[in-house]
N, C-alpha and C. Protein backbone atom coordinates (compact mmCIF):
# COMPACT_ATOMS: atom_id res chain seq x y z
N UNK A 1 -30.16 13.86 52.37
CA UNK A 1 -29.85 12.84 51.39
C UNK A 1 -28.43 12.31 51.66
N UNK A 2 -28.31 10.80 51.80
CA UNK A 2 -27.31 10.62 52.09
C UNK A 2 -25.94 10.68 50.93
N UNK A 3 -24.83 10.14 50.98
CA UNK A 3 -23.54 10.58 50.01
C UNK A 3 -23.22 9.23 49.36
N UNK A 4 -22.91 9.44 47.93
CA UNK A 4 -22.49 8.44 46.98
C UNK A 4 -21.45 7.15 47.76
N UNK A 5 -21.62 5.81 47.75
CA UNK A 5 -20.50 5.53 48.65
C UNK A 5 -19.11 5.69 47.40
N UNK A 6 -18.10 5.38 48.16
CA UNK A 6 -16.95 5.50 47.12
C UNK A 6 -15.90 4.18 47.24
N UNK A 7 -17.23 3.37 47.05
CA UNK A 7 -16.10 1.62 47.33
C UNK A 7 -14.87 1.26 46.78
N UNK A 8 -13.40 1.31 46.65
CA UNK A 8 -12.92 0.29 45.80
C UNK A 8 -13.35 -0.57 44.59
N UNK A 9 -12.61 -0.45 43.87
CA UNK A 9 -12.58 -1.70 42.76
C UNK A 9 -12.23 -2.85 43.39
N UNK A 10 -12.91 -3.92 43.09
CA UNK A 10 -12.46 -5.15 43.87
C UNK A 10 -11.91 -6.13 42.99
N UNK A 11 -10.76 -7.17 43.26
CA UNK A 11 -10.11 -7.72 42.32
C UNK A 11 -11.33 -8.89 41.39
N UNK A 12 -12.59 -9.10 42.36
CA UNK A 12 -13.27 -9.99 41.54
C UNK A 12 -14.16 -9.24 40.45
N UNK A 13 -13.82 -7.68 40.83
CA UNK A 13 -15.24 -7.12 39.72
C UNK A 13 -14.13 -6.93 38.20
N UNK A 14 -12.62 -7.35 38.16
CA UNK A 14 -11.64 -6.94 37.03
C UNK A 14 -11.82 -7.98 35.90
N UNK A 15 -11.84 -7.43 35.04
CA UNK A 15 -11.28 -8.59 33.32
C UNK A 15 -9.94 -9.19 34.18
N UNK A 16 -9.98 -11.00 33.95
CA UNK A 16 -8.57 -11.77 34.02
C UNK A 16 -8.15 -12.04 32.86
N UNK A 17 -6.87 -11.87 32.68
CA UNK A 17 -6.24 -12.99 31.40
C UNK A 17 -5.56 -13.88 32.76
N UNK A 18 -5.64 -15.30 32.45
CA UNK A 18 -4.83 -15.81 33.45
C UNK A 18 -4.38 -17.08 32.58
N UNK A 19 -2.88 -17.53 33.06
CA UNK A 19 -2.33 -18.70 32.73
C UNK A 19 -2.82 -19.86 32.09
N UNK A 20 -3.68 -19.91 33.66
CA UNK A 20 -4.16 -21.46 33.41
C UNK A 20 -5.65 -21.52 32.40
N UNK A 21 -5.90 -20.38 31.71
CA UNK A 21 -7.25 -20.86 30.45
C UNK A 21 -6.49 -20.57 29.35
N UNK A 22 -4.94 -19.49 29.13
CA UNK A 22 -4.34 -19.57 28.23
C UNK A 22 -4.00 -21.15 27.75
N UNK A 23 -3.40 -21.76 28.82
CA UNK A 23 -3.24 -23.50 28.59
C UNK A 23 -4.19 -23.93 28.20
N UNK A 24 -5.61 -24.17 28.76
CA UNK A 24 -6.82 -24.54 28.79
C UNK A 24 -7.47 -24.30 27.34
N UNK A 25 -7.13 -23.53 27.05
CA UNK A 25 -7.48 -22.88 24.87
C UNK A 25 -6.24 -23.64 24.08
N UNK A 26 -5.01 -23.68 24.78
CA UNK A 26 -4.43 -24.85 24.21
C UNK A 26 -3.22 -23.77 23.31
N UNK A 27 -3.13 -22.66 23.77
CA UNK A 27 -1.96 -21.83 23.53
C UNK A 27 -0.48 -22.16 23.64
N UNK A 28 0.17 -23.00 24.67
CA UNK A 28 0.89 -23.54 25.00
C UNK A 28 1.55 -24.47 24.29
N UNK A 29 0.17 -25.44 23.64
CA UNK A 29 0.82 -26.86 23.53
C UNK A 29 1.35 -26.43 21.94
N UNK A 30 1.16 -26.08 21.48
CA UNK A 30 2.54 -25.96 19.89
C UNK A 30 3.10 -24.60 19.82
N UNK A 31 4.24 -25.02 19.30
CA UNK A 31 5.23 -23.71 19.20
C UNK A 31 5.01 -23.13 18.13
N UNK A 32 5.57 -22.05 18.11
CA UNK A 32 5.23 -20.91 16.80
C UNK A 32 4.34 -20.24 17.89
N UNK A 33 3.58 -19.26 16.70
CA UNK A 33 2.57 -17.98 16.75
C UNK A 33 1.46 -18.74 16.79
N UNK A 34 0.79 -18.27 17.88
CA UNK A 34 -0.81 -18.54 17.64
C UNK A 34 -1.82 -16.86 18.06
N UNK A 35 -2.37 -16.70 16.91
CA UNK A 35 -3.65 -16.01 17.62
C UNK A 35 -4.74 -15.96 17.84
N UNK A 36 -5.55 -14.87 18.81
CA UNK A 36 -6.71 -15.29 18.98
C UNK A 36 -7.87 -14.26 19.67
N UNK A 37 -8.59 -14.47 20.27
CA UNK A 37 -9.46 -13.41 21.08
C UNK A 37 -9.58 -13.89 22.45
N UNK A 38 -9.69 -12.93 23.47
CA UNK A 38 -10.72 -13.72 24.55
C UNK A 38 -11.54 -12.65 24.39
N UNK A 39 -13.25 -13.12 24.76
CA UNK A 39 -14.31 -12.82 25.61
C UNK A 39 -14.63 -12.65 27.02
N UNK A 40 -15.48 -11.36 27.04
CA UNK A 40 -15.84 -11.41 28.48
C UNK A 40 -17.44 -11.54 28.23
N UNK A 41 -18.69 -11.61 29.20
CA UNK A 41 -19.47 -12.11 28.74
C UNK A 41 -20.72 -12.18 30.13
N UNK A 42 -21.45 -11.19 29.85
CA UNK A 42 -22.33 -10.86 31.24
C UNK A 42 -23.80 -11.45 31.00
N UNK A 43 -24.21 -12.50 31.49
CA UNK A 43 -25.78 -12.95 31.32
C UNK A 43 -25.62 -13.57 30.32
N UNK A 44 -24.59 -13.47 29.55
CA UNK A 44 -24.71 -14.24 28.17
C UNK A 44 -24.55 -13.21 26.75
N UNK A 45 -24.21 -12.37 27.36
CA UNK A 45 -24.33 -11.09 26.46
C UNK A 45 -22.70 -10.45 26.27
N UNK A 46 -21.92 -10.34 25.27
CA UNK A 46 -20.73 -10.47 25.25
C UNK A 46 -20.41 -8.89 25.73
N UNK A 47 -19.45 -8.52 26.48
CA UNK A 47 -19.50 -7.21 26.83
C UNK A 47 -18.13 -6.68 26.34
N UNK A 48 -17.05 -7.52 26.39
CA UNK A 48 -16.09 -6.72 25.77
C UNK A 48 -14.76 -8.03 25.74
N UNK A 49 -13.88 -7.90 24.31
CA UNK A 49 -13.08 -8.68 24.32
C UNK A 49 -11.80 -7.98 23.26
N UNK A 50 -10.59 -8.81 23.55
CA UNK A 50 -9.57 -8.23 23.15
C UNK A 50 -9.03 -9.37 22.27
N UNK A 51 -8.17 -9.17 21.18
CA UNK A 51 -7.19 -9.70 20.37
C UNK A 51 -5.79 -10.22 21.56
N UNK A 52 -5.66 -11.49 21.09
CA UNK A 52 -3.78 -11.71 21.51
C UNK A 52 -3.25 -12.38 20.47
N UNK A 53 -1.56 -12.63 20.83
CA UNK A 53 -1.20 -13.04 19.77
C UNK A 53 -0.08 -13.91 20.61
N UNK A 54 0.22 -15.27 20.89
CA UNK A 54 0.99 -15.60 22.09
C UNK A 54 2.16 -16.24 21.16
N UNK A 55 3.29 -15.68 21.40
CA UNK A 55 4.57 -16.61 21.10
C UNK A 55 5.21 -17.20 21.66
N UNK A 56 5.40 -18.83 21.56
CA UNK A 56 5.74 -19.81 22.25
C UNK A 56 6.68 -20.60 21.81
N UNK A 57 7.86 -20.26 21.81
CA UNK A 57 8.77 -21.08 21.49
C UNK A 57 9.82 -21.05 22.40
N UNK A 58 11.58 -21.84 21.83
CA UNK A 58 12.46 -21.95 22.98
C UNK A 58 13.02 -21.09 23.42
N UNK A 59 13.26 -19.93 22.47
CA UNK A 59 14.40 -18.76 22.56
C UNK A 59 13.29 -17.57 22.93
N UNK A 60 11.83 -17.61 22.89
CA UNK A 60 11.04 -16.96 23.48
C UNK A 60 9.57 -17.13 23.76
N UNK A 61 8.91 -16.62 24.91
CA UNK A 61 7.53 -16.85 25.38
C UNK A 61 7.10 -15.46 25.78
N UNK A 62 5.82 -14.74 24.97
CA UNK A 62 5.01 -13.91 25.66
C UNK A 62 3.86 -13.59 24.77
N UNK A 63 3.07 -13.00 24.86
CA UNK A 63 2.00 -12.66 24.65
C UNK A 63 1.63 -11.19 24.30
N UNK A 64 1.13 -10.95 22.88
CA UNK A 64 0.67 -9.05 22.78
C UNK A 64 -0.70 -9.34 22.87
N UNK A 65 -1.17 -8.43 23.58
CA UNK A 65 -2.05 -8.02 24.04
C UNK A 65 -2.73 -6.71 23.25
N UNK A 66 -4.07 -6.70 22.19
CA UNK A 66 -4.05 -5.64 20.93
C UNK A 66 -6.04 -5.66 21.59
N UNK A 67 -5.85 -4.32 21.79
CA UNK A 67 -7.58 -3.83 22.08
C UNK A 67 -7.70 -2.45 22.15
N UNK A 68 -8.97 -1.80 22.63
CA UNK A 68 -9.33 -0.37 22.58
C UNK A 68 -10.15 -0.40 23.71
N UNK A 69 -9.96 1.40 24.31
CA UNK A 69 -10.08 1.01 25.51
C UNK A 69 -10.17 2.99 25.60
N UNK A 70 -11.43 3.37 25.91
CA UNK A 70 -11.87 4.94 25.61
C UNK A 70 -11.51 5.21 24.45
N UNK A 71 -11.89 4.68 23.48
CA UNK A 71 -11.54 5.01 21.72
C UNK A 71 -9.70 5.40 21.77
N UNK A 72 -8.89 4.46 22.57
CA UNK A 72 -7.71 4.53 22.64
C UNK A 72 -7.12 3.52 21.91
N UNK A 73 -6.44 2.63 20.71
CA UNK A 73 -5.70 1.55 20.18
C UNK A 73 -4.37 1.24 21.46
N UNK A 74 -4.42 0.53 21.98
CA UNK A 74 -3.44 -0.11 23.02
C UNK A 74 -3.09 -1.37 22.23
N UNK A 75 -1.49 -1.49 22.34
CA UNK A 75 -1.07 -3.02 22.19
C UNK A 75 0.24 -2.71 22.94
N UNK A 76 0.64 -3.80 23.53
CA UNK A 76 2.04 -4.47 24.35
C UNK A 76 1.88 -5.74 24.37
N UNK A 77 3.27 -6.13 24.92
CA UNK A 77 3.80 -7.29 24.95
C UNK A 77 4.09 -7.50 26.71
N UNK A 78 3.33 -8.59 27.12
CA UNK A 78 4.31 -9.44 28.30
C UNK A 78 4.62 -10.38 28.16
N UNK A 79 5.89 -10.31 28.84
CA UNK A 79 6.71 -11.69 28.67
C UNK A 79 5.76 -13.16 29.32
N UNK A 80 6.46 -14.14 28.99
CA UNK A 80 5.75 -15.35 29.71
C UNK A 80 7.26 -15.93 30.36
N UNK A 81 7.69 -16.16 31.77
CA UNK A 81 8.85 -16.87 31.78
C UNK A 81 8.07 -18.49 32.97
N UNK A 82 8.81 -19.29 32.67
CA UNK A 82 9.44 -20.58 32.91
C UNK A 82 9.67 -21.01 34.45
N UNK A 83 9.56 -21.51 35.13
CA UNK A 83 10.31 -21.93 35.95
C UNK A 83 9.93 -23.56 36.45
N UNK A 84 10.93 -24.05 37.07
CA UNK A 84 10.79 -25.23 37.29
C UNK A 84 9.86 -25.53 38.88
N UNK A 85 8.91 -26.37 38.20
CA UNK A 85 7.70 -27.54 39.23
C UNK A 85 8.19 -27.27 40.91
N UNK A 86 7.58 -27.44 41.50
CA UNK A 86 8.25 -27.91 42.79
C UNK A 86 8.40 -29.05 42.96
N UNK A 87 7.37 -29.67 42.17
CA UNK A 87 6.95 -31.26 42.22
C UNK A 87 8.09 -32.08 41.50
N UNK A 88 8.84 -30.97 40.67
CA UNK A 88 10.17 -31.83 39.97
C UNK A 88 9.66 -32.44 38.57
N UNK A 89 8.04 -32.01 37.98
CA UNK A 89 7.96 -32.30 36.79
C UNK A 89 8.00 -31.11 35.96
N UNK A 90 8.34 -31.37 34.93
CA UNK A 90 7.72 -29.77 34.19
C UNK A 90 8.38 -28.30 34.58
N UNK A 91 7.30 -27.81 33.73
CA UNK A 91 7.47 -25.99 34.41
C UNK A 91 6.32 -25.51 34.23
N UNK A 92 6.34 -24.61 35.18
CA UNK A 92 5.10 -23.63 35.12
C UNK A 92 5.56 -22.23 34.44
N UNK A 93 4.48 -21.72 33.67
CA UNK A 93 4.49 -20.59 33.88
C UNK A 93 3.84 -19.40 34.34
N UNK A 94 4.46 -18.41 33.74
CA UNK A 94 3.88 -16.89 34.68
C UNK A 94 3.89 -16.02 33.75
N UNK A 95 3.60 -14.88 33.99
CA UNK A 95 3.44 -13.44 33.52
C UNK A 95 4.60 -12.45 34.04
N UNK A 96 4.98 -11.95 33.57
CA UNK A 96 6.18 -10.98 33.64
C UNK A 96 5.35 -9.60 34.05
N UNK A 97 4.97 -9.19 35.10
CA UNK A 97 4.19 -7.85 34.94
C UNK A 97 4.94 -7.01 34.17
N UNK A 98 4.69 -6.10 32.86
CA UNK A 98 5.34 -4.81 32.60
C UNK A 98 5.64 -3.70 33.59
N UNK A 99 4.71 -3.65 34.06
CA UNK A 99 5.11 -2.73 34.67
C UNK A 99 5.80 -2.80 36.32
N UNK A 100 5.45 -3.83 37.09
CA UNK A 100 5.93 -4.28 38.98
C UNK A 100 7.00 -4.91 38.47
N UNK A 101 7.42 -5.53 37.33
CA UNK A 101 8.30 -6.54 37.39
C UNK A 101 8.36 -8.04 38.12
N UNK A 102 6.77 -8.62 38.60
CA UNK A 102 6.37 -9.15 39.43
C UNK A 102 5.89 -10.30 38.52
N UNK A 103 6.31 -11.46 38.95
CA UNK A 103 5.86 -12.60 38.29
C UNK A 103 4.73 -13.02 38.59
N UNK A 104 3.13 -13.24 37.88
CA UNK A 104 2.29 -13.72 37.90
C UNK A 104 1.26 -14.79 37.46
N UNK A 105 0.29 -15.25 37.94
CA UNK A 105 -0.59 -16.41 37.15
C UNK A 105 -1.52 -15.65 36.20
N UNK A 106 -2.13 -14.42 37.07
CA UNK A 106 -3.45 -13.54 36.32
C UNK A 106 -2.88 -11.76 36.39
N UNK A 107 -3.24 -11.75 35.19
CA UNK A 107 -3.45 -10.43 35.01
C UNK A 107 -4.56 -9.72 35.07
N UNK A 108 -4.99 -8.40 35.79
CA UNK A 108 -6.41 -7.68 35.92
C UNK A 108 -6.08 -6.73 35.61
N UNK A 109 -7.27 -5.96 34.81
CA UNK A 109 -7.97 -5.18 33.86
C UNK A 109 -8.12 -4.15 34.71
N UNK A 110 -7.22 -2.81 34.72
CA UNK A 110 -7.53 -1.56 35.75
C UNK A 110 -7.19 -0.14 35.14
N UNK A 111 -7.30 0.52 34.94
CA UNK A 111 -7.32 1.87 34.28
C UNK A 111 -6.71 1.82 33.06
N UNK A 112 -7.02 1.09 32.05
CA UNK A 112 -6.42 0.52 30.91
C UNK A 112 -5.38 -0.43 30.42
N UNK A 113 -5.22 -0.91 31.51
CA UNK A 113 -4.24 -1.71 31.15
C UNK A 113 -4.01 -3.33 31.89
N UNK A 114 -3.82 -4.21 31.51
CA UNK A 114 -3.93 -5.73 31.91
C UNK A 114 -2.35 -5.58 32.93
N UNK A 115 -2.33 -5.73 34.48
CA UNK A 115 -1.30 -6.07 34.82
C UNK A 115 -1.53 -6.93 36.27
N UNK A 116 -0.39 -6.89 36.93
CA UNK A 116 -0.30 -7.86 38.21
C UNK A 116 -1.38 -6.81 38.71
N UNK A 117 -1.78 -7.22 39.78
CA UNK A 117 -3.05 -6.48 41.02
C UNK A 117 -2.37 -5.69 41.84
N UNK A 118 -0.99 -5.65 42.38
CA UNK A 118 -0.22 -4.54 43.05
C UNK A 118 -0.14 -3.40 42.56
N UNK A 119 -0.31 -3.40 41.06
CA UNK A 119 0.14 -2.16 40.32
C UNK A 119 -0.55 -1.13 40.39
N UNK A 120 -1.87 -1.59 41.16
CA UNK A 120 -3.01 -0.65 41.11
C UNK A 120 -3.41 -0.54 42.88
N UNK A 121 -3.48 0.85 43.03
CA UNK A 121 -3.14 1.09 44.30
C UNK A 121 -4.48 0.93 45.39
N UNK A 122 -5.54 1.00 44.59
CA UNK A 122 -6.82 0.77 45.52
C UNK A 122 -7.71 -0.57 44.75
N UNK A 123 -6.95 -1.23 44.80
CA UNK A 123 -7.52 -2.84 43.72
C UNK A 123 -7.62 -3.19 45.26
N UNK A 124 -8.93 -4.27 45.69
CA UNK A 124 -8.69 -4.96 46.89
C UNK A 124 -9.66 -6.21 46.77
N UNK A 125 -9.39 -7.21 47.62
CA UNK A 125 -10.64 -7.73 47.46
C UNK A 125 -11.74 -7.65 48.48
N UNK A 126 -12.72 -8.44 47.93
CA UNK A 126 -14.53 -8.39 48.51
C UNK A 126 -14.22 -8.56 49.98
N UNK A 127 -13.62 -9.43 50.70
CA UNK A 127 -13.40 -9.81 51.60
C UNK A 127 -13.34 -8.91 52.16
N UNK A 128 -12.31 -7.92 52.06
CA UNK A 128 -11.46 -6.63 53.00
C UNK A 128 -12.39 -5.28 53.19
N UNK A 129 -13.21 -5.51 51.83
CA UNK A 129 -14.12 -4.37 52.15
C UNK A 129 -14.97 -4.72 52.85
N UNK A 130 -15.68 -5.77 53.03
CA UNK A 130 -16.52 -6.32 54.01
C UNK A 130 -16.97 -5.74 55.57
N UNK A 131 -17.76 -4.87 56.03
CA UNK A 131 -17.90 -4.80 57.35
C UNK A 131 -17.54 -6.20 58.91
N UNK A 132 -16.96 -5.37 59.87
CA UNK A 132 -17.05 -6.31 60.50
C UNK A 132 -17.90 -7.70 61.13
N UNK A 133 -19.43 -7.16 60.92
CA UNK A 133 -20.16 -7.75 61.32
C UNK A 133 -20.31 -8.86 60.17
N UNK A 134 -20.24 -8.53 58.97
CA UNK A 134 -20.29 -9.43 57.88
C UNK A 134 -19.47 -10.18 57.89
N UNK A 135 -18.37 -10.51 57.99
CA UNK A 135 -17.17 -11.13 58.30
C UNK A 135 -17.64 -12.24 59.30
N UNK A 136 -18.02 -12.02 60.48
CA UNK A 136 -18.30 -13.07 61.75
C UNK A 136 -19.60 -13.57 61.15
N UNK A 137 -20.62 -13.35 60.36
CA UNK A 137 -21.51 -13.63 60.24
C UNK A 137 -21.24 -14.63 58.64
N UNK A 138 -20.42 -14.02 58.13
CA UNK A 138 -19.80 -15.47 57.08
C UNK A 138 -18.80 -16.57 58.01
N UNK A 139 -17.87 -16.37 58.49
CA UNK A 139 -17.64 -17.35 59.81
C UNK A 139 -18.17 -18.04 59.76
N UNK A 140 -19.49 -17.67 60.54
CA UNK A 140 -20.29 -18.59 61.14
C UNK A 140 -21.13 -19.76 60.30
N UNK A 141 -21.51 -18.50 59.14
CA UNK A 141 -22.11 -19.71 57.93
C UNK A 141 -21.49 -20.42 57.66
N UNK A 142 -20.07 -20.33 56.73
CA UNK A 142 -19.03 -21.20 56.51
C UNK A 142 -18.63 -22.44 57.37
N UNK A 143 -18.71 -22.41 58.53
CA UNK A 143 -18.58 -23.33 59.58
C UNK A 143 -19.89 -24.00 59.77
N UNK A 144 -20.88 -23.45 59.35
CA UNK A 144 -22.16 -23.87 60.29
C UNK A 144 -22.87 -25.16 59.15
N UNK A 145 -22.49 -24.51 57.42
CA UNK A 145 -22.74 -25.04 56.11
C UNK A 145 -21.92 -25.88 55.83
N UNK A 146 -22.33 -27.41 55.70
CA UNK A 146 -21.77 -28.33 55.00
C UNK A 146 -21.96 -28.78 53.49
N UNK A 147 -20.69 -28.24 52.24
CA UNK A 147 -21.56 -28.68 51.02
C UNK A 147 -21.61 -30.15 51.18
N UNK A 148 -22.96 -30.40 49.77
CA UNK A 148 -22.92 -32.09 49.70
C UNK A 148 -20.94 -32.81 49.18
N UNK A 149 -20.49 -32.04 48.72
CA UNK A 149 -19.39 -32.59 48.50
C UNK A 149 -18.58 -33.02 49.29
N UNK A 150 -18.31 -32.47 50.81
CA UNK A 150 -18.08 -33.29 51.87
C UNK A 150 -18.16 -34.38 52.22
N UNK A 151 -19.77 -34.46 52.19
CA UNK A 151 -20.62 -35.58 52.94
C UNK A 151 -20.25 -36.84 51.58
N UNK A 152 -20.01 -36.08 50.29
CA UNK A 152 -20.30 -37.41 49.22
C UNK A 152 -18.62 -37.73 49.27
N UNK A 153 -17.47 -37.19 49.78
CA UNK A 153 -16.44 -37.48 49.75
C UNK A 153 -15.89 -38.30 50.98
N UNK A 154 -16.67 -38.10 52.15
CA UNK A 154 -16.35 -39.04 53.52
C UNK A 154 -17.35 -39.78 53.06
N UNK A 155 -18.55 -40.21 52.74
CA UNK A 155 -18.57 -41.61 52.44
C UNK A 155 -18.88 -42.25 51.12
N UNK A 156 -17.74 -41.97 50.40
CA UNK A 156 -17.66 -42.45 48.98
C UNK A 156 -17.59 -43.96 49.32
N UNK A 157 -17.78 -44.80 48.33
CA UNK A 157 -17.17 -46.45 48.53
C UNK A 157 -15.59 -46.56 48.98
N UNK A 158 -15.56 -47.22 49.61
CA UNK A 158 -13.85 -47.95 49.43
C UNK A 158 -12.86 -46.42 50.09
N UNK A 159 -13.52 -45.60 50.63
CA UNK A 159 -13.15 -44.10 51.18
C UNK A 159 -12.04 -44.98 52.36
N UNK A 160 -10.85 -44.93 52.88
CA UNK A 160 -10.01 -45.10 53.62
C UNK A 160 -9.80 -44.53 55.01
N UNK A 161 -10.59 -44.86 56.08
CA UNK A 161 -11.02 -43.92 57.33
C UNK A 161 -9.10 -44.37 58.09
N UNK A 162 -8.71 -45.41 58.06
CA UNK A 162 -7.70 -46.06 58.93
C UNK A 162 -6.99 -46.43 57.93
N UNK A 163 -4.98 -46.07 58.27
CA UNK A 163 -4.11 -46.78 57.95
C UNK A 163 -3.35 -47.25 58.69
N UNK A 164 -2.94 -48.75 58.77
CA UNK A 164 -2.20 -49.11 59.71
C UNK A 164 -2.12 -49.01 61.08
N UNK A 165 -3.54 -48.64 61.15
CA UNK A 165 -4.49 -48.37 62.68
C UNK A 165 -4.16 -46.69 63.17
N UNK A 166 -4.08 -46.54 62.26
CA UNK A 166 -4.19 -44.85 62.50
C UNK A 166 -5.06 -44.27 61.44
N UNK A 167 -5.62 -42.97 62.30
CA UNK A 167 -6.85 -42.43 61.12
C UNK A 167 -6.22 -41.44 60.00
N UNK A 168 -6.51 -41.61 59.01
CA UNK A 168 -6.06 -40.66 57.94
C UNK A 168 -5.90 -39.40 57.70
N UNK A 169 -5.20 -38.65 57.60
CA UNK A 169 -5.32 -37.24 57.34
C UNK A 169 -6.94 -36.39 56.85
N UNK A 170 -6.76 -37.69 55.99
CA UNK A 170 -7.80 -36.57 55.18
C UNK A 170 -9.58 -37.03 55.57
N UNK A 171 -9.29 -38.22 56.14
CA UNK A 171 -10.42 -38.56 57.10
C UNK A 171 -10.61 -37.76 58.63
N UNK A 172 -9.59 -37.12 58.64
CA UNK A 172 -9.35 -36.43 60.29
C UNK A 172 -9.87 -34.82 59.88
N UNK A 173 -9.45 -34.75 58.11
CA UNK A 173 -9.76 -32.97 58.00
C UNK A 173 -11.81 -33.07 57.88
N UNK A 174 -12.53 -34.31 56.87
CA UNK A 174 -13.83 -34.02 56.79
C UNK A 174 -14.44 -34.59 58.26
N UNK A 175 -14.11 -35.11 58.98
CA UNK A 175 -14.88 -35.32 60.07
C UNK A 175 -14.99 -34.23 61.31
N UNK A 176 -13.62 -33.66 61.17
CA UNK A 176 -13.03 -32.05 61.83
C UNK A 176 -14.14 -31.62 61.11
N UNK A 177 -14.38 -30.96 60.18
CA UNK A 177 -15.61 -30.15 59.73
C UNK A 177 -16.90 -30.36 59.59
N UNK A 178 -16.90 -31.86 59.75
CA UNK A 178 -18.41 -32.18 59.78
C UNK A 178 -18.65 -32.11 61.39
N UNK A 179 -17.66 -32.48 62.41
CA UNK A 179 -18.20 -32.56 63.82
C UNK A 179 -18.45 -30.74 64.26
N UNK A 180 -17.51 -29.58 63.45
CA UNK A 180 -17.66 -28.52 63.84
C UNK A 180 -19.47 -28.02 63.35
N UNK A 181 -19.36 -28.69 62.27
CA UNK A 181 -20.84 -27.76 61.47
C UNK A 181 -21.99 -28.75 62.66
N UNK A 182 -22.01 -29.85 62.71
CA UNK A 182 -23.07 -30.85 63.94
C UNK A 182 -22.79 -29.77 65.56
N UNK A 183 -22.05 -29.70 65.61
CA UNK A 183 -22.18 -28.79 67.29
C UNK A 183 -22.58 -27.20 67.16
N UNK A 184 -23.26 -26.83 65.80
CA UNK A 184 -24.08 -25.39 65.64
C UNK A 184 -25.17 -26.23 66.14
N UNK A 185 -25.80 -25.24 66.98
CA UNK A 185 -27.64 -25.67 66.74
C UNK A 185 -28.77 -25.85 65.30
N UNK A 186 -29.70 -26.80 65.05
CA UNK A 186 -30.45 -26.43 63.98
C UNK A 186 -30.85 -25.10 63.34
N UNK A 187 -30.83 -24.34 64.92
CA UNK A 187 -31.71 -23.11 64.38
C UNK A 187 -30.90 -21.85 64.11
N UNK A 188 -29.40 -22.06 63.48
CA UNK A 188 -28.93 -21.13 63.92
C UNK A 188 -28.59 -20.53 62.27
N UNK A 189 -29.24 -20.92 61.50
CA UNK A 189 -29.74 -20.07 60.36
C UNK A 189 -30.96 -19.14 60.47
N UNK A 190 -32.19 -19.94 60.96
CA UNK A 190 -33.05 -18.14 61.25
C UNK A 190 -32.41 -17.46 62.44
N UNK A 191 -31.29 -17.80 63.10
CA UNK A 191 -31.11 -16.96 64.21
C UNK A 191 -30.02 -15.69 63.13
N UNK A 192 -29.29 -15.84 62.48
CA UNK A 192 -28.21 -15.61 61.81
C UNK A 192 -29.46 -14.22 60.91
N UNK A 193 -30.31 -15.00 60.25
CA UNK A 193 -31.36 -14.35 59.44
C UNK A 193 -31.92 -13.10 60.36
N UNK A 194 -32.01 -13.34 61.99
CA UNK A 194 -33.33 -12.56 62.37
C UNK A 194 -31.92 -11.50 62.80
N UNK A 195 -30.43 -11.38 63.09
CA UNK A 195 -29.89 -10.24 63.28
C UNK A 195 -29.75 -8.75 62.23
C-alpha cells in the first residue's frame, strides 16, 4: 500500500483578505469606523467567515480582524499604511504584516492567523509543486492555446496595427503570440493527451 502524500499548503488553497475587495466593498471611501464581515463560500455553500472592523481616517488606518478558529476567540489589529502612486496620483495601500513586518496587498489564512505568505514556512504555490513533466506540458499548452480574447483584441474595429509607419507595441505583443500558437501543429493537443 502505497504512503499518504504530504503536499504543501498552497497559497491558492488559503482564505485572502486582500486590499483591493476591501476598496471594492467600499471600506476606504469614508472616514470613521466601518464594520463588517467577509465570506468564504464553496459551491455556493458558505464555509467560513470572519468579523472586521476597518479604521480609516488621517491620524490612522487599520483593520481588527475578530473570528474563531479551533473553538479559539482571536482578534488583532493590522495596520493599513499609505504610500505614494508611482504614477504620481494618489496612494496605495498595504497591510502592515504583524508579524514579518512586511508590507502587503493580501493577507493568507495559515495556522490561525491572517498574515503576509512569508510568515509561513511551507506556504508555496501550485506552480512549484508541480512535477517536471507538468510544467513543459503547461508550456506547451499555454503557447499552443489562444484565448478568444486575443483574437477579439487584434481585430477589434479601429485596433491601431501602425504608428507613424512603425508597428505598435502592442500589435507586435498579439501577433508574437498568435504567430507562436499558428507554428504548433493542429494535432498537437491529442499528441499532448496521448503522453
Amino acid at each position: 500500500m502505497g504512503r499518504y502524500g504530504n503536499y504543501p499548503k498552497t497559497v491558492e488553497d488559503c482564505k485572502v483578505i486582500s486590499i483591493s475587495n476591501l476598496k471594492k466593498w467600499n471600506y476606504f471611501t469614508c472616514y470613521g469606523n466601518k464594520s463588517g464581515s467577509i465570506n468564504w463560500s464553496r459551491n455556493g455553500v458558505r464555509t467560513s467567515s470572519i468579523g472586521i472592523e476597518v479604521t480609516f481616517t488621517d491620524a490612522q488606518k487599520f483593520i481588527i480582524l475578530d473570528y474563531k478558529t479551533n473553538d479559539e476567540s482571536i482578534r488583532y489589529k493590522v495596520n493599513i499604511i499609505a504610500k505614494p502612486s508611482n504614477l504620481g496620483k494618489g496612494e496605495v495601500y498595504y497591510f502592515l504584516c504583524p508579524s514579518t513586518g512586511k508590507i502587503c496587498r493580501k493577507l493568507y489564512f495559515e495556522s490561525g492567523y491572517f498574515l503576509h505568505r512569508t510568515a509561513f514556512r511551507n506556504l508555496m504555490y501550485e506552480r512549484q509543486i508541480e512535477s517536471k513533466k507538468n510544467r513543459e506540458l503547461l508550456k506547451v499548452l499555454d503557447a499552443s492555446f489562444i484565448p478568444d480574447e486575443v483574437y477579439g483584441e487584434r481585430y477589434k474595429p479601429y485596433f491601431k496595427t501602425h504608428y507613424k509607419g512603425k508597428p505598435t507595441k502592442r500589435y507586435v505583443r498579439l501577433q508574437t503570440r498568435i504567430n507562436i500558437a499558428d507554428s504548433y501543429p493542429p494535432d498537437t493537443f491529442e499528441r499532448l493527451a496521448m503522453m
